[in-house]
Each structure stands twice: as structure tokens, then as C-alpha cells.
Protein backbone atom coordinates (compact mmCIF):
# COMPACT_ATOMS: atom_id res chain seq x y z
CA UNK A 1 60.48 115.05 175.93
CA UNK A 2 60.88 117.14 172.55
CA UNK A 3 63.24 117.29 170.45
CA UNK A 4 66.05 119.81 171.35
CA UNK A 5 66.23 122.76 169.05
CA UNK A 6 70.14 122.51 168.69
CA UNK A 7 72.44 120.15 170.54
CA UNK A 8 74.05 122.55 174.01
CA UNK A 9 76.85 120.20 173.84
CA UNK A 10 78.08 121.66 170.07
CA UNK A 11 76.89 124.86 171.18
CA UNK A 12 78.86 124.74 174.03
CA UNK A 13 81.57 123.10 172.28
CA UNK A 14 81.79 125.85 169.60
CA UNK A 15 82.43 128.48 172.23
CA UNK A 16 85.20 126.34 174.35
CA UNK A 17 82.05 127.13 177.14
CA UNK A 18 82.73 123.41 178.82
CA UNK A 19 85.72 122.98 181.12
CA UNK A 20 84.76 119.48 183.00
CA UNK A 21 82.40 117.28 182.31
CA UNK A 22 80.61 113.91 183.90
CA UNK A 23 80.11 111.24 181.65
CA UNK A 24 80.83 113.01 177.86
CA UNK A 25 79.54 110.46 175.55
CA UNK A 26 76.26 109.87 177.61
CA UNK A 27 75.79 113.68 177.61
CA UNK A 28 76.17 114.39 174.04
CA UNK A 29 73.52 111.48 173.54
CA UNK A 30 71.02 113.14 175.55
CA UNK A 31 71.73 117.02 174.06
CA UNK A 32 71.04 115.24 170.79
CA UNK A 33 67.89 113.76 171.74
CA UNK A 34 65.30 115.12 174.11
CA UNK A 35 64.88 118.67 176.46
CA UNK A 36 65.56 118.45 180.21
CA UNK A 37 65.82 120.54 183.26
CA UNK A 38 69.22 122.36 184.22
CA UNK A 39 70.08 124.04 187.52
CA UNK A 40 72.30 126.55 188.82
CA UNK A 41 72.88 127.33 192.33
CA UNK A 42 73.36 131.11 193.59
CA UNK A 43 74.42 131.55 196.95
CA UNK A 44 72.76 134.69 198.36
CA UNK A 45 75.84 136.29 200.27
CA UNK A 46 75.45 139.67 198.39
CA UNK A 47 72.78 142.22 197.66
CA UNK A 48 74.38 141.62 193.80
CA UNK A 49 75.76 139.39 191.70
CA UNK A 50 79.65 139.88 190.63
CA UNK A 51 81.48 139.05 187.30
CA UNK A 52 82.07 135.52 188.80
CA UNK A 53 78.37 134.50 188.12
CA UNK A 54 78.44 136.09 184.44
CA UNK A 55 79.53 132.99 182.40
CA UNK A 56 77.20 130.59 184.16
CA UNK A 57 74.34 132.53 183.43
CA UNK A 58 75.53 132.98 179.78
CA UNK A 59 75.77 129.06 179.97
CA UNK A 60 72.67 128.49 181.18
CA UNK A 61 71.30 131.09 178.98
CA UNK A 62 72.53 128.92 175.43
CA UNK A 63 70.81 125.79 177.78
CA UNK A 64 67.23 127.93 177.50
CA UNK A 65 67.68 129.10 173.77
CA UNK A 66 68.57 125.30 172.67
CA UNK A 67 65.25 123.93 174.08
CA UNK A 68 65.81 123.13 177.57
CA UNK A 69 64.17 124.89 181.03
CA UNK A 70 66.30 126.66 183.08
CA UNK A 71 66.30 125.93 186.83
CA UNK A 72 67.39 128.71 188.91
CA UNK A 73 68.25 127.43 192.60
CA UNK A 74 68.63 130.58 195.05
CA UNK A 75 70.92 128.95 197.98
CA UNK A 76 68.70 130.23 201.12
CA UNK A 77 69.35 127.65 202.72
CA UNK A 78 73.29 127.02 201.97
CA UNK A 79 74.04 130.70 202.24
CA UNK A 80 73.08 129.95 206.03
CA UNK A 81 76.25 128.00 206.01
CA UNK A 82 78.42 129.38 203.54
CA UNK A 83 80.22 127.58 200.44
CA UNK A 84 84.20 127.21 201.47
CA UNK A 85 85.27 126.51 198.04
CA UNK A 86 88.33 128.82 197.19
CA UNK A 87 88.63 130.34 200.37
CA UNK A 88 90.95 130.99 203.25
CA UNK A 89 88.47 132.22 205.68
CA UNK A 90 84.98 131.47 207.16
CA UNK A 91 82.09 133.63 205.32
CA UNK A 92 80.39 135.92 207.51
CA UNK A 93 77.08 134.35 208.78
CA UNK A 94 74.14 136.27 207.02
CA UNK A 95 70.79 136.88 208.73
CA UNK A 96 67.44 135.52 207.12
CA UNK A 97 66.55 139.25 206.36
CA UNK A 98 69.82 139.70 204.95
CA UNK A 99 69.51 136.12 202.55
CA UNK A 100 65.42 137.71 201.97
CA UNK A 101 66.57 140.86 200.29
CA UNK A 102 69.93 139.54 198.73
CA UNK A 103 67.56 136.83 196.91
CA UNK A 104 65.64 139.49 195.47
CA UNK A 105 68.14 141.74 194.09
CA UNK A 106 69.75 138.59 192.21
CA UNK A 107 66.33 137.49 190.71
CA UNK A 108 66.03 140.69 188.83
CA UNK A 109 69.47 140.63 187.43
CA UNK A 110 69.32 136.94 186.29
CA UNK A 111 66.47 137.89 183.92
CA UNK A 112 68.66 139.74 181.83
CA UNK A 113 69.76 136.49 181.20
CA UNK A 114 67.09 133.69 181.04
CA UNK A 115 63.98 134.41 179.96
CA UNK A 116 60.78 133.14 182.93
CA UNK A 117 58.24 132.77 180.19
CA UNK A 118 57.09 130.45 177.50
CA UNK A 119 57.17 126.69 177.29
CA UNK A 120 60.85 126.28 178.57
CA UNK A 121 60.52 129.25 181.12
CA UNK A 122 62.99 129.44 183.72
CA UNK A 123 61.75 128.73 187.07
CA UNK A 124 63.11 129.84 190.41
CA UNK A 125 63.14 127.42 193.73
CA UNK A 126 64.69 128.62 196.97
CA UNK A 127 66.80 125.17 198.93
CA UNK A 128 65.99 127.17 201.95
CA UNK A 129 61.97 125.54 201.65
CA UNK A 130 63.86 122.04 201.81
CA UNK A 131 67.40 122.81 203.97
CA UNK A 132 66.22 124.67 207.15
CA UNK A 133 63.53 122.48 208.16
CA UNK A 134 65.44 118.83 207.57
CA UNK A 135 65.83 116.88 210.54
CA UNK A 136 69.96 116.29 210.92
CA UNK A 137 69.66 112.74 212.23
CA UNK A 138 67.60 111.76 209.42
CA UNK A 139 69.35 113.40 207.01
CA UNK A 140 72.65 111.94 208.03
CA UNK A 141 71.53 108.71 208.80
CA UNK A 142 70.11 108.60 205.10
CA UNK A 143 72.59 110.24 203.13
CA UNK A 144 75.31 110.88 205.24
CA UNK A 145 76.53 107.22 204.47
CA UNK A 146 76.88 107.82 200.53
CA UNK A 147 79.83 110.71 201.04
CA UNK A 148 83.68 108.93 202.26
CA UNK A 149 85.13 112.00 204.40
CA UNK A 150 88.88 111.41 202.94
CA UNK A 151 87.59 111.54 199.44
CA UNK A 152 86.12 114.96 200.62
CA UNK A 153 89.29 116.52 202.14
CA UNK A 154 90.98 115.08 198.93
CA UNK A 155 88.64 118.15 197.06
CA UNK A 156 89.93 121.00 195.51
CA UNK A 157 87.21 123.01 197.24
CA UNK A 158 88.20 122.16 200.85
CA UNK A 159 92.29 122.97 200.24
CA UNK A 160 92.68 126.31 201.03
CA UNK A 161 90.10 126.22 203.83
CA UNK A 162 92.32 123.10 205.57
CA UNK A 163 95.52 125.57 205.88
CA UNK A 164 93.61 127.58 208.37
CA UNK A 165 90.98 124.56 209.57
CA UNK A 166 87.88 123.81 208.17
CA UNK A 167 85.12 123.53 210.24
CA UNK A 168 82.65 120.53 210.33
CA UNK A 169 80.06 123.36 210.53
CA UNK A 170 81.76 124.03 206.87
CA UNK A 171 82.00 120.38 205.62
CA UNK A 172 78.12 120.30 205.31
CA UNK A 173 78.34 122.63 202.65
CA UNK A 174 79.62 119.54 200.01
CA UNK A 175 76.04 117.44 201.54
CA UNK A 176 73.72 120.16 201.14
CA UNK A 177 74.55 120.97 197.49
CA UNK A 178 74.42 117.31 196.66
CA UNK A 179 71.25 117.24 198.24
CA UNK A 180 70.02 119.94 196.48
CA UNK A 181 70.54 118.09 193.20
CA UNK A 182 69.34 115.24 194.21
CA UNK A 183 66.15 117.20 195.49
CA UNK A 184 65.47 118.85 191.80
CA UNK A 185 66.08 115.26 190.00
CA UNK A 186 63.26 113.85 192.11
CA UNK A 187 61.23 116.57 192.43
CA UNK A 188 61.63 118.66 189.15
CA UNK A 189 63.25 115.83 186.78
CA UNK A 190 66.14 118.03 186.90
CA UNK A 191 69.01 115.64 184.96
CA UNK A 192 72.11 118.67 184.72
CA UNK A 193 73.73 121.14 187.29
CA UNK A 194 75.70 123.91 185.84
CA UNK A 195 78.11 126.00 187.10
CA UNK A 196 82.19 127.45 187.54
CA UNK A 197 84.72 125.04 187.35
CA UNK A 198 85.50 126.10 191.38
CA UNK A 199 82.49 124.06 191.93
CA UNK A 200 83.42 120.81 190.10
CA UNK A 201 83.78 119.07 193.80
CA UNK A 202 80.59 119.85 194.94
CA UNK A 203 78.70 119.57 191.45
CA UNK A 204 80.57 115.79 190.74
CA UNK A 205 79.54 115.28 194.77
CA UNK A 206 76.12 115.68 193.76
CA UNK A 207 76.08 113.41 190.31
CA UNK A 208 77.69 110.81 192.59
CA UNK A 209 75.09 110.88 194.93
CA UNK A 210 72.20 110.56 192.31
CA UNK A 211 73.76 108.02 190.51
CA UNK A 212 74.14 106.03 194.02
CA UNK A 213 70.61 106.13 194.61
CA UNK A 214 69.08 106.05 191.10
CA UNK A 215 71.71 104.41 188.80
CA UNK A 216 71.95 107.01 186.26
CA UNK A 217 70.52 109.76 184.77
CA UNK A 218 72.90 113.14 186.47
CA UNK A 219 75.50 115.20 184.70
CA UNK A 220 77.43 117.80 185.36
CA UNK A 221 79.05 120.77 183.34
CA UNK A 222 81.59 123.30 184.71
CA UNK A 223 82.33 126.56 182.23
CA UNK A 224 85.64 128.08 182.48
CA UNK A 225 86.62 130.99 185.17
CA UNK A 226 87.34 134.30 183.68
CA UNK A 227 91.19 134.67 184.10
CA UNK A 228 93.40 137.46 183.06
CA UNK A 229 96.46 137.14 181.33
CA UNK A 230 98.67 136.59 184.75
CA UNK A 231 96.20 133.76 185.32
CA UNK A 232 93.97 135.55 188.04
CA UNK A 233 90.55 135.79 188.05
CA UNK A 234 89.31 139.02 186.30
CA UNK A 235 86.61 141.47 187.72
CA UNK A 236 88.07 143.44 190.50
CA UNK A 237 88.41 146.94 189.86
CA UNK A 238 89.46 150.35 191.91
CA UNK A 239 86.78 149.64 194.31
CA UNK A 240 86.78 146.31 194.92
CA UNK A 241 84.43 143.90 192.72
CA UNK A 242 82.84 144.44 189.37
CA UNK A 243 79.39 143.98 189.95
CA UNK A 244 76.01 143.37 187.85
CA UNK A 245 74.12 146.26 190.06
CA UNK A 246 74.43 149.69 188.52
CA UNK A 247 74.70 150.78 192.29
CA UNK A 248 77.79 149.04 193.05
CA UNK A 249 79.99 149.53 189.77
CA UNK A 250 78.59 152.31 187.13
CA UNK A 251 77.86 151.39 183.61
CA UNK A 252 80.39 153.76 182.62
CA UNK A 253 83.25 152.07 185.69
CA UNK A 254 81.79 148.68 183.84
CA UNK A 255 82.13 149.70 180.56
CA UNK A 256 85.46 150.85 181.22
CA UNK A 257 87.03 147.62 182.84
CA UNK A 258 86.09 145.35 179.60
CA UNK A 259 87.42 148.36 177.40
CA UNK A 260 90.64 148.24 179.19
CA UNK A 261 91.39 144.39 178.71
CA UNK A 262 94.68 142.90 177.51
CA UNK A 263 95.06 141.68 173.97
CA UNK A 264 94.83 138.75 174.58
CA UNK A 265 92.09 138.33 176.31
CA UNK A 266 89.65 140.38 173.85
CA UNK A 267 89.09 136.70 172.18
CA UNK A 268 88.37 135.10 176.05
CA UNK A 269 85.95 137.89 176.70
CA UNK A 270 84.03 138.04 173.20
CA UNK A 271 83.34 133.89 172.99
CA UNK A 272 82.46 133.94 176.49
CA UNK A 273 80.61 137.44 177.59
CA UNK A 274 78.69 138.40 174.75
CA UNK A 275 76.52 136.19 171.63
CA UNK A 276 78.40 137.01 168.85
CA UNK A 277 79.05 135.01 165.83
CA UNK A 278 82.19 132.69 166.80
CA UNK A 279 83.28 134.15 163.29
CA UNK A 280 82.82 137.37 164.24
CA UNK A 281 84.59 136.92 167.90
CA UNK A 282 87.49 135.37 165.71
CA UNK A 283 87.50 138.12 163.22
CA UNK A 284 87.48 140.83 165.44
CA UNK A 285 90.32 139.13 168.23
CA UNK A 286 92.89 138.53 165.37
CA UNK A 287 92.81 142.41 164.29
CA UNK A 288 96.43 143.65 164.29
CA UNK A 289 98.30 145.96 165.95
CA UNK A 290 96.27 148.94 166.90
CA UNK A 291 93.16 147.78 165.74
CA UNK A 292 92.44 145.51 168.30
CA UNK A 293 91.02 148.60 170.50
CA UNK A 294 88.15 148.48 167.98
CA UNK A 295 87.56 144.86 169.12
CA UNK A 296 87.58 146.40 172.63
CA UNK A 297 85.64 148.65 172.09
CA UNK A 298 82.95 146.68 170.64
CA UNK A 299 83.18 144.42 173.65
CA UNK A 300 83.12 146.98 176.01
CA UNK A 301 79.64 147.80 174.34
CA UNK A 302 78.32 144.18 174.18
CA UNK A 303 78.48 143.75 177.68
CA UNK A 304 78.06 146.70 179.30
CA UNK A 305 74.22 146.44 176.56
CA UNK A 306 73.49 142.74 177.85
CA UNK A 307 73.73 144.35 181.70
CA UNK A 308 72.92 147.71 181.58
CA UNK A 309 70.76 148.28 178.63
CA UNK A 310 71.28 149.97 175.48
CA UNK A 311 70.75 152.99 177.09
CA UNK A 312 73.42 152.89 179.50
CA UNK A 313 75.83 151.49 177.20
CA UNK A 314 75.86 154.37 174.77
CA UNK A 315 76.46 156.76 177.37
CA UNK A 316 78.85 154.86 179.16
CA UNK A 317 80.54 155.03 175.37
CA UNK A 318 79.89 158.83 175.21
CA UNK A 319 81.78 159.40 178.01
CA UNK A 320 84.69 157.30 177.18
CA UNK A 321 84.79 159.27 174.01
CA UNK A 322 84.69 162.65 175.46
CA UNK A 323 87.79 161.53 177.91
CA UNK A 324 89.72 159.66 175.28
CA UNK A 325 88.84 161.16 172.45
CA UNK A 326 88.01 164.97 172.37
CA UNK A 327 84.61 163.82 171.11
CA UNK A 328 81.07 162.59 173.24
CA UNK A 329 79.66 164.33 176.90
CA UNK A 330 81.16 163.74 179.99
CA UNK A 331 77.68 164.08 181.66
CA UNK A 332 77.70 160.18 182.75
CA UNK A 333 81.22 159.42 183.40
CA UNK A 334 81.29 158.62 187.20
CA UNK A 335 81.13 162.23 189.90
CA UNK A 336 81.36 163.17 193.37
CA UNK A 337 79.47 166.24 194.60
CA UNK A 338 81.89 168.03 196.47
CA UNK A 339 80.12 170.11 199.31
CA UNK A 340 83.30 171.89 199.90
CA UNK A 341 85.52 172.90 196.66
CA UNK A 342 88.49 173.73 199.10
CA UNK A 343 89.16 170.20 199.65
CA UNK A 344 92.34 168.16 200.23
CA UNK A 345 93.65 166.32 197.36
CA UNK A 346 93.86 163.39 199.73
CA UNK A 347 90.73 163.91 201.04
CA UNK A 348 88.92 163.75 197.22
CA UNK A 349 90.75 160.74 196.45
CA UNK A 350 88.91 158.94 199.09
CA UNK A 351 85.69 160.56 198.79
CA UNK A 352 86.04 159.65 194.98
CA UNK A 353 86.77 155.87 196.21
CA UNK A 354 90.09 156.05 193.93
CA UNK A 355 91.87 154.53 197.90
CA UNK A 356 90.22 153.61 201.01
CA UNK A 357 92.62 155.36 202.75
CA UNK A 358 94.12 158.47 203.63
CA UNK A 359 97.53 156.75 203.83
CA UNK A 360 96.83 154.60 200.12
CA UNK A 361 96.04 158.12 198.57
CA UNK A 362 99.32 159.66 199.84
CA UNK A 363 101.21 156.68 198.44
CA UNK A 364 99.40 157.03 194.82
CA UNK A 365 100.57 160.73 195.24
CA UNK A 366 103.88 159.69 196.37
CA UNK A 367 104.23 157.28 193.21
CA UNK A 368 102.80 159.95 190.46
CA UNK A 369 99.81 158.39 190.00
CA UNK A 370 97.75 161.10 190.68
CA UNK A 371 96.64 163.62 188.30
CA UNK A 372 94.17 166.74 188.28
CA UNK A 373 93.01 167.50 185.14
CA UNK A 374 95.78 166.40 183.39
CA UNK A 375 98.58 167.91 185.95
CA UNK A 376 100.67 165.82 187.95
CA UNK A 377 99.64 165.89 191.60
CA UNK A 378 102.76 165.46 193.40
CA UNK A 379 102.20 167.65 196.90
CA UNK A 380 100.24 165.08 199.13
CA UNK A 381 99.31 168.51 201.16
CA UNK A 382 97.80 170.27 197.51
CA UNK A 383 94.01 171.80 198.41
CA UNK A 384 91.82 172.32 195.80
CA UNK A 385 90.72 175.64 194.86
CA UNK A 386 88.10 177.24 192.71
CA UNK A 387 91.07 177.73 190.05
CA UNK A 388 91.10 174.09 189.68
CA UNK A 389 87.50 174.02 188.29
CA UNK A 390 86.01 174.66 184.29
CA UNK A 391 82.69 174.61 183.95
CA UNK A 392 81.72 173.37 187.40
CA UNK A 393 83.84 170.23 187.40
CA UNK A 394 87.61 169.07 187.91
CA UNK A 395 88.60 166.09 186.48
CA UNK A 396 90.56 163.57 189.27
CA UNK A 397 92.55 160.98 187.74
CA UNK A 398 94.55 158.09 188.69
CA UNK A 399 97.12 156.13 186.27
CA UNK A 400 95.78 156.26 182.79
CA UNK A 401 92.45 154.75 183.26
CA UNK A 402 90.31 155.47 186.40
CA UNK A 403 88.92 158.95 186.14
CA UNK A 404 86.45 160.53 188.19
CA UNK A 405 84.25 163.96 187.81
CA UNK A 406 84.40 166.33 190.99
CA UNK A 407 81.34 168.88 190.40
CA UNK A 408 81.01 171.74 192.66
């Protein structure tokens, strides 16, 4: 194998990008000395990827620049079960259709990450080709004796699933990803699996499994979740999940969230979501006082660049500057066509997607945190008239933040 340009593990390292890891010293060896295969699984349960997927790919993504070939392992055949990990309920069962299209959505956003060409080119391999047509008895009888069921209902994974009841239908999930890696080690020479720390039970599952059979030779590397400052996993926004499609969550709603992070969580965001210079990401997250909206600013770019496009990101910027600053054109902040300009204040607040509800936008009225354009909303029966409109366009706003353009 070559040599590796730089060693992951330092890279990695340098960034505070590893969170758990199998078997350190034997790692660090191999980073050091040779190029291998790394995988990471994506379970196909959305047309998109979400936030939640982000610093995995930027992990693998340091994996491909330092020498080694990215693996990327769609879960068609897993998402036909569903991964339990973190969860209360039972994920809705997908069709095959469904899994089809959802695969190819995700493919075209994880090449803004990993690059499918050159010597190390990433390759793509669907567990659905090897999953749905196993024969169960064989593939219990084989591997079903390498996995002790109380060491699996002692995993972090299964815990909130077992207040509810986890289903045995469920309990495959922890076999099939362990069979996955063992697949790629035989098949593609695949030696790490990558992913969130959530995953550490299934991923150490899967070394454990290799290592039974082979003796050696498996890692794996969990990267830290994205938490806010309240400890909570960050990415949800006024309508629901920040996702990687432009579809689902605008540049400009995108660009907005990461410009509207805490303080102290512009350091967590630059080392983690965007390739700057650790000096740089240290410079800039140490800036005092007011100055740290700069940093946000310039993170709020990064990102929204490495997703959207350069493009994108300047206008989401040009809007935030015409709303924030007097300065920029509000031509690609996020709008709603209204068909009908004498509409219900309640009724644009849903339309706009600022509540769900009828009976959420009354509260946010109810609770002054509805404004229209720059007035206090504070009659949940107020109906918008042409008076309310300059230029074509009222602007609906709720709290500080989340502002939406209603064009006649």
C-alpha cells in the first residue's frame, strides 16, 4: 500500500475530530504507514441528508485528502429495517422505491464532500446487493453465534428503544451493520468504519466480529455529535431539521442558523464544519466581546459555500445584510407568494411555515413574538391589507431571527 500523504490520526487529532476509538496505538501505526479503505454507512430513510451526517462526511473527507479511498456504504438494505440507535420509537418502514430515490438524492450531496475520481476515488456500494437476498438460517447459524444478546441490550444504542420494547425485528439491525463491515474487509480490504459517536455500539459490534473471524486488522473511529451549548444536538430549526437539500432548508434559512450560534460554540462549529486553519478557527473563536459576530459570520459563509456553493452563499449573505444591516438585497431571503393579500395573520404564519398550526401561531401572537414589518402583532384576529405592503412585499417576522418575505 503507499505511503499515506499525512497521518488521519494527527489530522484528526489536531481538530479534536476523534471521540472513541478501537485499538489507539495499533491505529496510529497504520495512519503512519500505508493507505487503506474507510467506510461510512448512510441509512436511506430520507430524500436528504440532515446536519447529523455533516461531520462524518467532513471526517471521511480529511480520510480521502490524507491518501486513503473513501468507501461510501448506502444502507438499502438496513434502511429496510431501520437503525434503533437513539430512539424511542420504531422507524417507519420505507418502500424499495422510496430507499431507490432517497439513495440518489444522498449520492449527489456526498460529492460535495469526497471526491469519486482519481487514484483514491471514493466508491459507492449499496448492502442492499448483499442484505436482501441472504438466507436467515445461514446467516444466523454462521454469525449469529459471534454476538452474546446481554452484551447487546447492555448497548447504548438499544436503551431508549427497551423503555418502550425493542423488537427482535429491531435487534437485527446491530448483525447487519457488523456484517456489513465484515463484508467490505473481505471483499474491498476495507480495514476502518467511520461514523457518529451514536453508532459506537454497532461500529465496535462490527470490529468485534472481524477480529473474531480474522484476528485483526478492523478499527473503528467515532467523531463527535454536534451539541449546542445546553448539550442537545444542534440542527433543528423553525421547520423542523436543517437539511443539506436546498429544497428542504434555504441557503439563506441555512446560512442563518450557523450565523445565529452561541459564543461558544463558534470554536465547535469552525474546527469541525469548515477546513480552516486550526490557527485561524482559534484566532477567530477567541475574538472578544462583539467581535465574535465576525467569527459568525465568517462561519455562516464557510458552510453555507461547502453546501450550497459560492453562489448561494453570497446571497444568502446579501440578504442577511439587507435585514440586519440596512445594506445588501432582500431578493433571496426566504418568500411566500400570497394569492390573496387580505390574509389572516394566523393564516400567513402557517403558510410561511413560522407554526404548523393555527393554534401554535395564536400562541406566538399571544406571547409577542410576532412582528409585521417591524410592528408588534398582538391581535391574533389582525388581516392583512394592501397598507401592510412596500414595494410588493411585507416582511413577517418571528422573535429576532426567523424572517420571512410575503410578496403579493
Amino acid at each position: 500500500m503507499a505511503k499515506p500523504l499525512n497521518s488521519i490520526y494527527d489530522v484528526l487529532k489536531e481538530r479534536d475530530l476523534i471521540k472513541q476509538i478501537t485499538f489507539e496505538e495499533e491505529f496510529k501505526k497504520l495512519a503512519e504507514e500505508e493507505t487503506f479503505s474507510v467506510y461510512l454507512g448512510i441509512d436511506p430513510t430520507a430524500d436528504s441528508i440532515h446536519i447529523g451526517h455533516f461531520i462524518p462526511l467532513m471526517m471521511m473527507s480529511y480520510f480521502q485528502k490524507c491518501g486513503h479511498r473513501p468507501i461510501l456504504l448506502i444502507g438499502g438494505g438496513t434502511a429496510c429495517i431501520g437503525d434503533p440507535s437513539g430512539k424511542t420509537d420504531m422507524r417507519k418502514m420505507l418502500t424499495k422505491e422510496e430507499i431507490s430515490k432517497n439513495v440518489d438524492n444522498i449520492i449527489k450531496q456526498v460529492s460535495k464532500f469526497i471526491s469519486f475520481d482519481g487514484e483514491n476515488g471514493a466508491i459507492i456500494v449499496n448492502n442492499g446487493d448483499w442484505i436482501l437476498d441472504l438466507n436467515y438460517m445461514d446467516f444466523i447459524r454462521t454469525y449469529g453465534i459471534y454476538f452474546n444478546v446481554n452484551h447487546m441490550l447492555d448497548a447504548e444504542c438499544f436503551k431508549q428503544r427497551m423503555e418502550k420494547g425493542l423488537t427482535f425485528f429491531e435487534l437485527n439491525y446491530m448483525l447487519m451493520q457488523s456484517y456489513d463491515f465484515l463484508h467490505l474487509f473481505e471483499e474491498k480490504g476495507c480495514k476502518v468504519e467511520i461514523g457518529g459517536d451514536d453508532q459506537w455500539s454497532n461500529m465496535l459490534a462490527g470490529v468485534d466480529l472481524i477480529r473474531k473471524i480474522h484476528q485483526n486488522g478492523s478499527f473503528c473511529v467515532t467523531c463527535p455529535l454536534l451539541l449546542n451549548s445546553e448539550g442537545k444536538k444542534m440542527g433543528k430549526t423553525v421547520n423542523g431539521a436543517l437539511w443539506l437539500d436546498a429544497n428542504k432548508t434555504s441557503p439563506y434559512e441555512f446560512y442563518q442558523y450557523w450565523r445565529n450560534i452561541e459564543d461558544t460554540e463558534v470554536y465547535d462549529v469552525l474546527r469541525m464544519l469548515t477546513y480552516m486553519p486550526m490557527e485561524e478557527v482559534k484566532r477567530l473563536s477567541s475574538l472578544p466581546g462583539e467581535q465574535i459576530n465576525e467569527a459568525k459570520k465568517i462561519a455562516a459563509f464557510e458552510i453555507t459555500k461547502l453546501i450550497h456553493g459560492e453562489e448561494e452563499a453570497l446571497k444568502a449573505e446579501e440578504a442577511a445584510k439587507a435585514l440586519f444591516e440596512g445594506s445588501g438585497s432582500l431578493d433571496n431571503m426566504p418568500t411566500v407568494k400570497l394569492e390573496n393579500i387580505n390574509i389572516s395573520i394566523v393564516d400567513a404564519i402557517v403558510l410561511s411555515g413560522i407554526a404548523p398550526s393555527k393554534g401554535q401561531a395564536r400562541t406566538l401572537i399571544s406571547q409577542g413574538g410576532i412582528s409585521l414589518n417591524d410592528k408588534k402583532i398582538d391581535n391574533v384576529n389582525y388581516t392583512l391589507s394592501e397598507n401592510d405592503f412596500t414595494n410588493n412585499y411585507a416582511i413577517l417576522k418571528k422573535g429576532k431571527k426567523v424572517f420571512y418575505k410575503l410578496e403579493k
